[in-house]
PDB file of N, CA and C in Angstrom:
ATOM      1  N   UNK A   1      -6.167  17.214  -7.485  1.00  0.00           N
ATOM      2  CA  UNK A   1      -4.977  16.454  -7.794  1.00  0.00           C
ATOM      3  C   UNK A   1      -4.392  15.891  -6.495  1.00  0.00           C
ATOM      4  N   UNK A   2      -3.626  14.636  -6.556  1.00  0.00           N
ATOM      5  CA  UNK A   2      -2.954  14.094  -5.067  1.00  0.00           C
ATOM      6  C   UNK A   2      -1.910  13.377  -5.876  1.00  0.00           C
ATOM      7  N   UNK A   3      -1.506  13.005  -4.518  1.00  0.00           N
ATOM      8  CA  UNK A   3       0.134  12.050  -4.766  1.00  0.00           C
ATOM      9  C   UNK A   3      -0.406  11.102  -3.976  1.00  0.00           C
ATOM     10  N   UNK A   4       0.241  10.269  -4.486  1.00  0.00           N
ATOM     11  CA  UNK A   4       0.376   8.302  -3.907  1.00  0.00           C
ATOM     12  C   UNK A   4       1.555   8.234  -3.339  1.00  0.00           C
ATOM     13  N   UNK A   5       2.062   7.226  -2.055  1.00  0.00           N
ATOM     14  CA  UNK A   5       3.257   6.888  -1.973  1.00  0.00           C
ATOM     15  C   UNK A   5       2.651   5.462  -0.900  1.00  0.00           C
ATOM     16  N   UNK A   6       3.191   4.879  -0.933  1.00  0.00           N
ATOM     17  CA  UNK A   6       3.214   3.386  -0.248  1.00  0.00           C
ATOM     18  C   UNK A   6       4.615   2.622   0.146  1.00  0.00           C
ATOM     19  N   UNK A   7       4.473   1.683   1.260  1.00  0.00           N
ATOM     20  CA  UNK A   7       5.708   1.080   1.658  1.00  0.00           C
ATOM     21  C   UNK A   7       5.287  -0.384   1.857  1.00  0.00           C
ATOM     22  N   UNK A   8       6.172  -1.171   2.236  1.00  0.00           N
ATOM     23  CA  UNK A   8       5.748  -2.744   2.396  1.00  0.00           C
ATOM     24  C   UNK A   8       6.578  -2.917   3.609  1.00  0.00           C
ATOM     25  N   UNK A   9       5.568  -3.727   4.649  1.00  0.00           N
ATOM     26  CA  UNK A   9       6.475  -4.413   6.559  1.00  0.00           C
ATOM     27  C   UNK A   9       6.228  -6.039   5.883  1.00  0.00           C
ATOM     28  N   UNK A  10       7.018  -6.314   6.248  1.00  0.00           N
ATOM     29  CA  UNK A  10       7.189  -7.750   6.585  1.00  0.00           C
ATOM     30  C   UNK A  10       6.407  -8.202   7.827  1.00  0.00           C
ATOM     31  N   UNK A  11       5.332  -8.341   8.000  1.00  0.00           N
ATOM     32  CA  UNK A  11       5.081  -8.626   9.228  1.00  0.00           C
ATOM     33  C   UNK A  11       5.493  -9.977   9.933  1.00  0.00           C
ATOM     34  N   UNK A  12       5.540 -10.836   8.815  1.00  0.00           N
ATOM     35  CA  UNK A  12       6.799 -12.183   9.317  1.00  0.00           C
ATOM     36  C   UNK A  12       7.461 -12.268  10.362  1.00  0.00           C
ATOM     37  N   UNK A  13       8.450 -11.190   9.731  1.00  0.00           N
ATOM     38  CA  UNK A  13      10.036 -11.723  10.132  1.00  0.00           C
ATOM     39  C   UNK A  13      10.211 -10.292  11.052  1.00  0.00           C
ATOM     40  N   UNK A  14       9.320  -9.078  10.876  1.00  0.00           N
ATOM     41  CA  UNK A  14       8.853  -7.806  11.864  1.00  0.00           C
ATOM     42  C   UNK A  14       9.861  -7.028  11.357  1.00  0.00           C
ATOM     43  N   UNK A  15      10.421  -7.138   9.560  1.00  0.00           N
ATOM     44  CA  UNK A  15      11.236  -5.902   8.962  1.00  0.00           C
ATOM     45  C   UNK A  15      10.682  -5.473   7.940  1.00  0.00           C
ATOM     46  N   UNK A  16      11.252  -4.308   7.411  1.00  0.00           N
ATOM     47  CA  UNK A  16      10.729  -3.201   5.986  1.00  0.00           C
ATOM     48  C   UNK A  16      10.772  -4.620   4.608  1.00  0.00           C
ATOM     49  N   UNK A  17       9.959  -4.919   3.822  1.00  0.00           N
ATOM     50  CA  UNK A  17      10.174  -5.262   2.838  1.00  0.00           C
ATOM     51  C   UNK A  17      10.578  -4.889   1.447  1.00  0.00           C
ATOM     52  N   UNK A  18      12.096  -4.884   1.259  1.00  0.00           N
ATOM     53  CA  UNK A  18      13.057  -4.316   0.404  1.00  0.00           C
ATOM     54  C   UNK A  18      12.892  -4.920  -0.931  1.00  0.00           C
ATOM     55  N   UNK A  19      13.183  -4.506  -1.795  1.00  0.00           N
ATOM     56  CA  UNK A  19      13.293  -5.386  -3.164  1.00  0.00           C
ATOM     57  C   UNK A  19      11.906  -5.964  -3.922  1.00  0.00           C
ATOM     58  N   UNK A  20      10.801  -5.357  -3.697  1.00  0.00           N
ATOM     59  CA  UNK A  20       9.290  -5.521  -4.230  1.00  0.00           C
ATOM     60  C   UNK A  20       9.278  -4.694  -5.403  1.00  0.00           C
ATOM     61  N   UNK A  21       8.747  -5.322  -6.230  1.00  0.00           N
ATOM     62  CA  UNK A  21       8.316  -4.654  -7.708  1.00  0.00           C
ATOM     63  C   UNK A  21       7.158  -3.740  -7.289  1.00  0.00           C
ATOM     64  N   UNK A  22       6.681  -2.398  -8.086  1.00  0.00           N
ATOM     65  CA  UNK A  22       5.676  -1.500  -6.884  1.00  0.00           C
ATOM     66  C   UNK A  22       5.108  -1.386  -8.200  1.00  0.00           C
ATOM     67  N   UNK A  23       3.969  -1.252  -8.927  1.00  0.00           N
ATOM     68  CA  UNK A  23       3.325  -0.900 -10.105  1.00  0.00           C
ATOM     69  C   UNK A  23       2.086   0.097  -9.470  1.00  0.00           C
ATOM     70  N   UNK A  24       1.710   1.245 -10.041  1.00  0.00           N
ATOM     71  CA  UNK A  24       0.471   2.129 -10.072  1.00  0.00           C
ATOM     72  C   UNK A  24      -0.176   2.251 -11.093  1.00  0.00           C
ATOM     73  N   UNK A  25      -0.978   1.839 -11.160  1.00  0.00           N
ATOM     74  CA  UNK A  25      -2.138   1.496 -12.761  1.00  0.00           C
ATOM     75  C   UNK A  25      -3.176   3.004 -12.485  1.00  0.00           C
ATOM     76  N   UNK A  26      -3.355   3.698 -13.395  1.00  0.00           N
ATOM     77  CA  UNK A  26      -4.135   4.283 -13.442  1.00  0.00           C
ATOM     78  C   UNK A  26      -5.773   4.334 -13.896  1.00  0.00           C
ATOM     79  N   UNK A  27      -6.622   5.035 -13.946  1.00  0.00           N
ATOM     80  CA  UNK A  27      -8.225   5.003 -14.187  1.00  0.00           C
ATOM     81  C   UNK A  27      -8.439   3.418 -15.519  1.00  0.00           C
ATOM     82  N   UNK A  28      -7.711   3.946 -16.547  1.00  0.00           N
ATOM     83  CA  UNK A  28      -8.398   3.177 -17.254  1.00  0.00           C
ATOM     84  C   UNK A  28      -6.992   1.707 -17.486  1.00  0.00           C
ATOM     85  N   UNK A  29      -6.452   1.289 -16.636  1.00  0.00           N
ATOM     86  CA  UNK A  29      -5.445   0.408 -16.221  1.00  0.00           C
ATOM     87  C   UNK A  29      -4.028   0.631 -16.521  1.00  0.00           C
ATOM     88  N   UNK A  30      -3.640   1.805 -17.212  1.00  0.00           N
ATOM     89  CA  UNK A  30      -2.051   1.402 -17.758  1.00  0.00           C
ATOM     90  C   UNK A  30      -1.206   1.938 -16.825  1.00  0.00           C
ATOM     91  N   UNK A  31      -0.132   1.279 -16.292  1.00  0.00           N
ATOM     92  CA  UNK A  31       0.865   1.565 -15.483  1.00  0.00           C
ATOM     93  C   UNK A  31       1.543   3.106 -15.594  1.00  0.00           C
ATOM     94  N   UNK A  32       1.228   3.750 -14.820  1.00  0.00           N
ATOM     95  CA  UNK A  32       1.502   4.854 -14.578  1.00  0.00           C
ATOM     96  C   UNK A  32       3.075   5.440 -13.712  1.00  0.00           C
ATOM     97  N   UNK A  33       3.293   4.403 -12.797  1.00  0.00           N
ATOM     98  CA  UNK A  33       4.533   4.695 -12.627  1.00  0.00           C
ATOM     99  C   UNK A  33       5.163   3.297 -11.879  1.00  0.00           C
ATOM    100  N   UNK A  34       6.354   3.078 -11.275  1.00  0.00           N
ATOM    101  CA  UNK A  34       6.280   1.972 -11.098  1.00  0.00           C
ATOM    102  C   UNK A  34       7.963   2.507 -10.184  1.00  0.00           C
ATOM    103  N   UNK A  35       8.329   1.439  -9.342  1.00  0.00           N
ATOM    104  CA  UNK A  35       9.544   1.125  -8.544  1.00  0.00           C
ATOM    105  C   UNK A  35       9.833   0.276  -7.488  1.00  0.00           C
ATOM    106  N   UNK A  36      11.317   0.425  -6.670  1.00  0.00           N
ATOM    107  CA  UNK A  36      11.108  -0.938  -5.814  1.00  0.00           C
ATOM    108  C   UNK A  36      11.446  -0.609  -5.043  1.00  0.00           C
ATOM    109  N   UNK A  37      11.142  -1.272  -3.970  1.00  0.00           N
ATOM    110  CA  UNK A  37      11.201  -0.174  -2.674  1.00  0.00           C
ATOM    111  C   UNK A  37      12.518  -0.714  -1.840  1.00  0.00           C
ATOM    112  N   UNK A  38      12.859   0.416  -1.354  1.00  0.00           N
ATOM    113  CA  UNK A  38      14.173   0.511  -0.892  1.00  0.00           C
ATOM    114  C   UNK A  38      14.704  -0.547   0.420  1.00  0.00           C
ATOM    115  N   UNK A  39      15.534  -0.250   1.153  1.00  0.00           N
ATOM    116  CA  UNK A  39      16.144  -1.118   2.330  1.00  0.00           C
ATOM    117  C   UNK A  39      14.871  -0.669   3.534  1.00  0.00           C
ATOM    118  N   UNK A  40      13.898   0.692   3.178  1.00  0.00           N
ATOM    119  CA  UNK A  40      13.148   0.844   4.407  1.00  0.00           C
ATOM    120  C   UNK A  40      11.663   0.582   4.079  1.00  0.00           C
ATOM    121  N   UNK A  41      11.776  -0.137   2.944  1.00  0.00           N
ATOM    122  CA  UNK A  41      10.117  -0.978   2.557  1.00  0.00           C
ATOM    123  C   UNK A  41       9.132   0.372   1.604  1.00  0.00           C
ATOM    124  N   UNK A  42      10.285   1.318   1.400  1.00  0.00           N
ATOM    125  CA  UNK A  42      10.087   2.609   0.608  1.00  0.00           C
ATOM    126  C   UNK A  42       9.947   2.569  -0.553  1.00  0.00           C
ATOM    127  N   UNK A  43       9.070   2.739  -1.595  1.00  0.00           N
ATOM    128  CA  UNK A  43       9.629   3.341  -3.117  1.00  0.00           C
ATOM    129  C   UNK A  43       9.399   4.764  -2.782  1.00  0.00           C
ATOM    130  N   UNK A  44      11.058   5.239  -3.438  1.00  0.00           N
ATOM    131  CA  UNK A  44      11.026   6.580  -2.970  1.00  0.00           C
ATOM    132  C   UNK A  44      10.712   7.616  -4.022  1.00  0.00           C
ATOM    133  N   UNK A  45      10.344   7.288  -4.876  1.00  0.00           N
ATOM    134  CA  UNK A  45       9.423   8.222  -6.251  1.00  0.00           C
ATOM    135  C   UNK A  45       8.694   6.624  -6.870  1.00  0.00           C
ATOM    136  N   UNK A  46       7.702   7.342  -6.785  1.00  0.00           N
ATOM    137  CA  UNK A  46       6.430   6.285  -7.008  1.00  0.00           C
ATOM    138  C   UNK A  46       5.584   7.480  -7.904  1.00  0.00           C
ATOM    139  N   UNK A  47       6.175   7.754  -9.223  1.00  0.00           N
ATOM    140  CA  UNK A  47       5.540   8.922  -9.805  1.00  0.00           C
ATOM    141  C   UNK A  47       6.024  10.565  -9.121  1.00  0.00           C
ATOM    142  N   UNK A  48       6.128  11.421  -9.979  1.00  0.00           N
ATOM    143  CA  UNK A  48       6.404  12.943  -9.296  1.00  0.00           C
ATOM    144  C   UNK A  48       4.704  13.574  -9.700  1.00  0.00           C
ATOM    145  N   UNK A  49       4.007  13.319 -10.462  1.00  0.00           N
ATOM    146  CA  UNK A  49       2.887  14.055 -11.161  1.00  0.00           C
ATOM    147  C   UNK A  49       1.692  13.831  -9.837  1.00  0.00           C
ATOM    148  N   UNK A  50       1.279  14.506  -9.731  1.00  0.00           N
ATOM    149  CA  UNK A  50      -0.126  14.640  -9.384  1.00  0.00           C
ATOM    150  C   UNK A  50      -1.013  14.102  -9.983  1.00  0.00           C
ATOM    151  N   UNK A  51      -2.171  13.283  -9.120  1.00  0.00           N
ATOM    152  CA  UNK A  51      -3.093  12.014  -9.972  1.00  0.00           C
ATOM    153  C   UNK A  51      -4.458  13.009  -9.596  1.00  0.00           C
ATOM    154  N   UNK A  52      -5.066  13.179 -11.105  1.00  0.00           N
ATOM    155  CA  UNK A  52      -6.569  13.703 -10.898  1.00  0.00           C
ATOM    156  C   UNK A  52      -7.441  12.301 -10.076  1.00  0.00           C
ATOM    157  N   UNK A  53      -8.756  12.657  -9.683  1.00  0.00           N
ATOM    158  CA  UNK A  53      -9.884  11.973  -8.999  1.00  0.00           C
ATOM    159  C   UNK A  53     -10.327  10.943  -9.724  1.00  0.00           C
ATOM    160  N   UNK A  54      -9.819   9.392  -9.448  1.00  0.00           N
ATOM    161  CA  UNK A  54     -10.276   8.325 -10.395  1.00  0.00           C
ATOM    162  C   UNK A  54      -9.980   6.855  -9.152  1.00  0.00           C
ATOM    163  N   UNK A  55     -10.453   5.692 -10.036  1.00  0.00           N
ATOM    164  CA  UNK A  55     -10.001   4.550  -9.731  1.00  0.00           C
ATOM    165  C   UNK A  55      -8.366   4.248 -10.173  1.00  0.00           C
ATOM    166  N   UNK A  56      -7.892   3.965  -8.928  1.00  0.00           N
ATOM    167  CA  UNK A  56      -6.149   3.443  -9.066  1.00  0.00           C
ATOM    168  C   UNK A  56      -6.162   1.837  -8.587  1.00  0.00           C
ATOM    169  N   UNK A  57      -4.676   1.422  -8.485  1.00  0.00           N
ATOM    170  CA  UNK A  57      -4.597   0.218  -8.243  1.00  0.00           C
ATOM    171  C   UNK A  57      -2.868   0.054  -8.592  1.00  0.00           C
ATOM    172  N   UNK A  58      -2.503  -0.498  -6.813  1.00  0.00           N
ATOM    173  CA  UNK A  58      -1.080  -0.410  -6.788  1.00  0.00           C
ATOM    174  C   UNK A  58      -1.038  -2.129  -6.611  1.00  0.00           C
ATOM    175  N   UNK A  59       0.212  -2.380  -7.845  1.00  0.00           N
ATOM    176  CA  UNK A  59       0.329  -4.051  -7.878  1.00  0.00           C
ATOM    177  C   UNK A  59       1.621  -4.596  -7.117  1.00  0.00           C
ATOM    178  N   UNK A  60       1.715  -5.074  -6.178  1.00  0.00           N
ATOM    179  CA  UNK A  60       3.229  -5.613  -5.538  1.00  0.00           C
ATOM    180  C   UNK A  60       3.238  -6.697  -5.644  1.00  0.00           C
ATOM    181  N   UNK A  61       4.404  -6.814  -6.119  1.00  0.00           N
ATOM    182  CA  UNK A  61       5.342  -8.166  -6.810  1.00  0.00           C
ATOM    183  C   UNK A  61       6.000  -9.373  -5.913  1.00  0.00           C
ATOM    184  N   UNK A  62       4.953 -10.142  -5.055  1.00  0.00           N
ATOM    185  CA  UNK A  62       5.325 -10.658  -3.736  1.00  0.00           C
ATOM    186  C   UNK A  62       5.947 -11.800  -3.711  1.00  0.00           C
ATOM    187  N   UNK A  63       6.052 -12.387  -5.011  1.00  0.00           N
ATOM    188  CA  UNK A  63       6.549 -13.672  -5.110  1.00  0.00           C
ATOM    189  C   UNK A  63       7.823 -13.954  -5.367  1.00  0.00           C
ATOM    190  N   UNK A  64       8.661 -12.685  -6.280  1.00  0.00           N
ATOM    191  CA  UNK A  64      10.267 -13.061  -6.204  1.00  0.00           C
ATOM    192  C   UNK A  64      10.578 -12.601  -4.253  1.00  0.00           C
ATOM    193  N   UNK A  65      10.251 -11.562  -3.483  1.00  0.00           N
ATOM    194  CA  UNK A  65      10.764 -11.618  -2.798  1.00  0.00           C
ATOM    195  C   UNK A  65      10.473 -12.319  -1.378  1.00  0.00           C
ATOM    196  N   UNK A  66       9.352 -13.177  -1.600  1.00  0.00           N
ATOM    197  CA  UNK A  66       9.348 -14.738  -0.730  1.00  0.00           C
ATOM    198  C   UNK A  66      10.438 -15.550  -1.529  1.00  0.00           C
ATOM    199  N   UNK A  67      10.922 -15.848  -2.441  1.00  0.00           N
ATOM    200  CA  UNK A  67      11.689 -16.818  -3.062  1.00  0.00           C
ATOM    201  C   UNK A  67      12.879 -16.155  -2.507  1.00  0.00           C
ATOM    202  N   UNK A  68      13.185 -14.650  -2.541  1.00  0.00           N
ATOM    203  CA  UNK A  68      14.814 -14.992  -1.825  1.00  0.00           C
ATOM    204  C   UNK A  68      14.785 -14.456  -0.467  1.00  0.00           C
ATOM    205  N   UNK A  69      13.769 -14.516   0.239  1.00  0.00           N
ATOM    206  CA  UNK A  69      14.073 -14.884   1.479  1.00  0.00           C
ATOM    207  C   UNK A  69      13.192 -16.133   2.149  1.00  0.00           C
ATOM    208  N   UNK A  70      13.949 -16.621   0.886  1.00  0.00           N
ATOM    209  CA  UNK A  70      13.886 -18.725   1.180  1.00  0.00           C
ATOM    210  C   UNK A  70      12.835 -18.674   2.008  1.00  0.00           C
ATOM    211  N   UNK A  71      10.990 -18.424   1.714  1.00  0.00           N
ATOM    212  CA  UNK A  71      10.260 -18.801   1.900  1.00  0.00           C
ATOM    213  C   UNK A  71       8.764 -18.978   0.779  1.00  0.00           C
ATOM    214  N   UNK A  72       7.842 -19.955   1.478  1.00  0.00           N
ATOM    215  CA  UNK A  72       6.785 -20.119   0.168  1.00  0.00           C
ATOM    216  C   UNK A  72       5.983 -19.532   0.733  1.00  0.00           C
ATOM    217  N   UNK A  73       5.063 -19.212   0.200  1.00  0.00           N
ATOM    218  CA  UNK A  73       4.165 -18.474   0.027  1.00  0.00           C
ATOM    219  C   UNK A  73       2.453 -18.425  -0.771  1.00  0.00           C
ATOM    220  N   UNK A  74       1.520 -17.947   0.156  1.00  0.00           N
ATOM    221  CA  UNK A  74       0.446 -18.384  -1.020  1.00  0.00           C
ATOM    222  C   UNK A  74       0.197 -16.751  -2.622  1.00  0.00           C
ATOM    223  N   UNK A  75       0.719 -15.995  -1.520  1.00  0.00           N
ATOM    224  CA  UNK A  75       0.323 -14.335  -2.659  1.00  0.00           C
ATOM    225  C   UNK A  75       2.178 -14.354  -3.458  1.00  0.00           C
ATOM    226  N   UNK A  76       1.748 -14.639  -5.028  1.00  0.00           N
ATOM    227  CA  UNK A  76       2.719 -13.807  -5.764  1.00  0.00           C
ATOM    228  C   UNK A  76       2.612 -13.028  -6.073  1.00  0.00           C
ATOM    229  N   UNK A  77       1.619 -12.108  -6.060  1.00  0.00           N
ATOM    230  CA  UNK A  77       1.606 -10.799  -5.896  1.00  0.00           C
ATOM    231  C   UNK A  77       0.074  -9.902  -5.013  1.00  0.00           C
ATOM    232  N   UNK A  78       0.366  -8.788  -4.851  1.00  0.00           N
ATOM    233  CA  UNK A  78      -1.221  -8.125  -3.849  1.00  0.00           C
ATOM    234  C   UNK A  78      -1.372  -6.961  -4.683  1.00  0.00           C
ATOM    235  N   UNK A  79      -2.513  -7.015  -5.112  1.00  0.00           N
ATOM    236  CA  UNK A  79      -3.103  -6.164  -5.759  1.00  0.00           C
ATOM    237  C   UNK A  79      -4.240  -4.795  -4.725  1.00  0.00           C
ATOM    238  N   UNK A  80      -3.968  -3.489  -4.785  1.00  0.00           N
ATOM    239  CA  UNK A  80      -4.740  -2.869  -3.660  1.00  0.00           C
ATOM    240  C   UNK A  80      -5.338  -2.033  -4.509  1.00  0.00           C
ATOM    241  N   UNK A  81      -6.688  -2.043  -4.924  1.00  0.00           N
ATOM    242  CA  UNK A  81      -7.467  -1.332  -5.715  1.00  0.00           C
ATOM    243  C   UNK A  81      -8.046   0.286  -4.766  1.00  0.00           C
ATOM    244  N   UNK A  82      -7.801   1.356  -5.017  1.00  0.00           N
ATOM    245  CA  UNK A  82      -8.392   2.397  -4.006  1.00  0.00           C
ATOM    246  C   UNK A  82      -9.065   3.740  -5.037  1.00  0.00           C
ATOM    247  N   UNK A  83      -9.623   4.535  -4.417  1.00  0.00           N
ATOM    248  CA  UNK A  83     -10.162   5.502  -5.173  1.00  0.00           C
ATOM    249  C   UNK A  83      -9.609   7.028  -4.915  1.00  0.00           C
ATOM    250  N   UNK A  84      -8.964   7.396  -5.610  1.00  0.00           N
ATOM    251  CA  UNK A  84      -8.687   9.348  -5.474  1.00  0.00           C
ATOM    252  C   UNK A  84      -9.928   9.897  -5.400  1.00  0.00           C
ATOM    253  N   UNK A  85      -9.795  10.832  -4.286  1.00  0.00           N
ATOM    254  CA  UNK A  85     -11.510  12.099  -4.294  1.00  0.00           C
ATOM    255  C   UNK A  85     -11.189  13.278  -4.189  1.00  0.00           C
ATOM    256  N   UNK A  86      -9.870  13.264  -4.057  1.00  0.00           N
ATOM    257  CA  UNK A  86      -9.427  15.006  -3.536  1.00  0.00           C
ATOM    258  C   UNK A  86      -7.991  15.224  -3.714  1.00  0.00           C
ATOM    259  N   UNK A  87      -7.325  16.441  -3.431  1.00  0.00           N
ATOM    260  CA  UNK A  87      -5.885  16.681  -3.231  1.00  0.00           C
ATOM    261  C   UNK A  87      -5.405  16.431  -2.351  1.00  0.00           C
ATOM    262  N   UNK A  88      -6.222  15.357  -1.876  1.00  0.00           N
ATOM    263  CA  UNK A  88      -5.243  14.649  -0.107  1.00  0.00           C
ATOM    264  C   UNK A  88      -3.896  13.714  -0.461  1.00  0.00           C
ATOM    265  N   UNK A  89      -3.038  13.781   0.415  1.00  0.00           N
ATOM    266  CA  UNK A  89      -2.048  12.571  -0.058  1.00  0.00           C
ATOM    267  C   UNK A  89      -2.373  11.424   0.092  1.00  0.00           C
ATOM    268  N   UNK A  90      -2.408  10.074  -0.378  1.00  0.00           N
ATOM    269  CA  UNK A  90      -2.563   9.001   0.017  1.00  0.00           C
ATOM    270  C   UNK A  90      -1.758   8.200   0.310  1.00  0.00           C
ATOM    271  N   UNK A  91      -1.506   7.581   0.979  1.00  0.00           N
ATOM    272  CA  UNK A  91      -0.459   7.158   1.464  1.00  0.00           C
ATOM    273  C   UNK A  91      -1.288   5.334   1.984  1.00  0.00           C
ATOM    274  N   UNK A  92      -0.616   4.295   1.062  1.00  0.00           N
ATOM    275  CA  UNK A  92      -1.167   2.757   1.152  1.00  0.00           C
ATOM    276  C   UNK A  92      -0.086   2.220   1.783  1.00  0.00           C
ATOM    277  N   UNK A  93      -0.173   1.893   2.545  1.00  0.00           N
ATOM    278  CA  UNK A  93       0.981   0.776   2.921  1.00  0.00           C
ATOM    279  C   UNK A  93       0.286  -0.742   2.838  1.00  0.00           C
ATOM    280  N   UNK A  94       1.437  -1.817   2.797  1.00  0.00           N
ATOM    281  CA  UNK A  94       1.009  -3.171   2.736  1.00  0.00           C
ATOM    282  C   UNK A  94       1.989  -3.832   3.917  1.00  0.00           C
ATOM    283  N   UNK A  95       0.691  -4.407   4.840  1.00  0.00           N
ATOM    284  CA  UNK A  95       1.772  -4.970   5.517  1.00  0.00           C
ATOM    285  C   UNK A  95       1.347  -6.733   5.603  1.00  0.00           C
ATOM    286  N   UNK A  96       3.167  -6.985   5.101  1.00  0.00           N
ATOM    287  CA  UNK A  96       2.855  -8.690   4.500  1.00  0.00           C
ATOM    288  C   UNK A  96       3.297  -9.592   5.212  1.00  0.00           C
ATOM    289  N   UNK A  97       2.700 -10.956   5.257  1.00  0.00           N
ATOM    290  CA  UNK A  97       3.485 -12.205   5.732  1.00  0.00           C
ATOM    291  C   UNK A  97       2.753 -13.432   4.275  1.00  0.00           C
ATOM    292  N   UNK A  98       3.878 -14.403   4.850  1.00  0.00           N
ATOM    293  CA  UNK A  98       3.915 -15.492   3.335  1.00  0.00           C
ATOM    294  C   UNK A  98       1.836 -16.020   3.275  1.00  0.00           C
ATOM    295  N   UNK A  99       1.280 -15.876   4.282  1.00  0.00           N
ATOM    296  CA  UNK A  99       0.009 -16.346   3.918  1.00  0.00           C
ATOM    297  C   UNK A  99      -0.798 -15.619   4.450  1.00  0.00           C
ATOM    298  N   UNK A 100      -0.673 -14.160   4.971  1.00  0.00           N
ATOM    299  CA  UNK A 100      -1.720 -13.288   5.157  1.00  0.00           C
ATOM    300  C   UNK A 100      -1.286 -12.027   4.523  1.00  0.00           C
ATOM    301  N   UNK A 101      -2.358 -11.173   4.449  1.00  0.00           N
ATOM    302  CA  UNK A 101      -1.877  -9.294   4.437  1.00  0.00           C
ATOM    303  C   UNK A 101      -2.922  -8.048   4.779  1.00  0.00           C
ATOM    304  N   UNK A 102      -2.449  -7.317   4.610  1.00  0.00           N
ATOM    305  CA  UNK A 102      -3.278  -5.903   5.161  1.00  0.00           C
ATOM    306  C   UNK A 102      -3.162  -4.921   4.338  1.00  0.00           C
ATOM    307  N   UNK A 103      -4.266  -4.275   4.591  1.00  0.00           N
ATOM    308  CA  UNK A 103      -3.544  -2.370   3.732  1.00  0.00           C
ATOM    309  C   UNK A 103      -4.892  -1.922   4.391  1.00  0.00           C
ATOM    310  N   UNK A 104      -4.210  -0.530   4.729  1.00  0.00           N
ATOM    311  CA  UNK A 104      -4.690   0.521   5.180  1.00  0.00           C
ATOM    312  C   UNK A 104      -5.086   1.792   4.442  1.00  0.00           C
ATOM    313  N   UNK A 105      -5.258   3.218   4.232  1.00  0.00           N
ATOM    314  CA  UNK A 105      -5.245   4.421   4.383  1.00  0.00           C
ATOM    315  C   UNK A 105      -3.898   4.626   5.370  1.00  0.00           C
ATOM    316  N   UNK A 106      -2.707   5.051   4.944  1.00  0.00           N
ATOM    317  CA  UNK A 106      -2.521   5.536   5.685  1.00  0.00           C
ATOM    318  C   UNK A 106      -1.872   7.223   6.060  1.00  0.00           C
ATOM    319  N   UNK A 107      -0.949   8.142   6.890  1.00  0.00           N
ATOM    320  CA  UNK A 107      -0.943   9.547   6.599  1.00  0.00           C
ATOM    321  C   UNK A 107      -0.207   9.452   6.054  1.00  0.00           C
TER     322      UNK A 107
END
């Protein structure tokens, strides 16, 4: 069993990205838990349960929050598909700008 938790950087503008829709789809796709991440690019319960060993996939909602910080953008949203293998924590971060992005593993 493991836990998920993820955050979003602005790599833009070089701050936390606040106000993102956060979705966690589980093995066979249905949204499993979901939130928005805080003033420090945090969702701070992103699920309490422990996820058995499967295919996941965390969806962020990138397009309302390029629209209110009055910029365009090519991603309305980033999709990060990853795999559970163990009781390790996982920890995804996304780090965004209006026409590139990243994600890691991270601790």
């Amino acid at each position: 069993m493991s836990h998920v938790t993820t955050h979003v950087l602005d790599s833009g503008l070089g701050v936390p990205a606040a106000g993102i829709l956060v979705a966690l789809a589980g093995p066979t796709g249905e949204v499993i838990a979901s939130g928005v991440t805080d003033a420090d690019g945090r969702v701070a319960e992103l699920g309490e349960e422990k996820l058995p060993a499967g295919d996941y996939r965390l969806e962020f909602e990138t397009g309302p929050y390029f629209t209110r910080t009055s910029r365009r953008s090519f991603y309305p949203r980033v999709t990060v598909d990853f795999i559970v293998t163990d009781a390790a924590h996982y920890h995804v971060p996304l780090l965004l700008s209006p026409f590139a992005y990243s994600t890691y593993r991270g601790s």
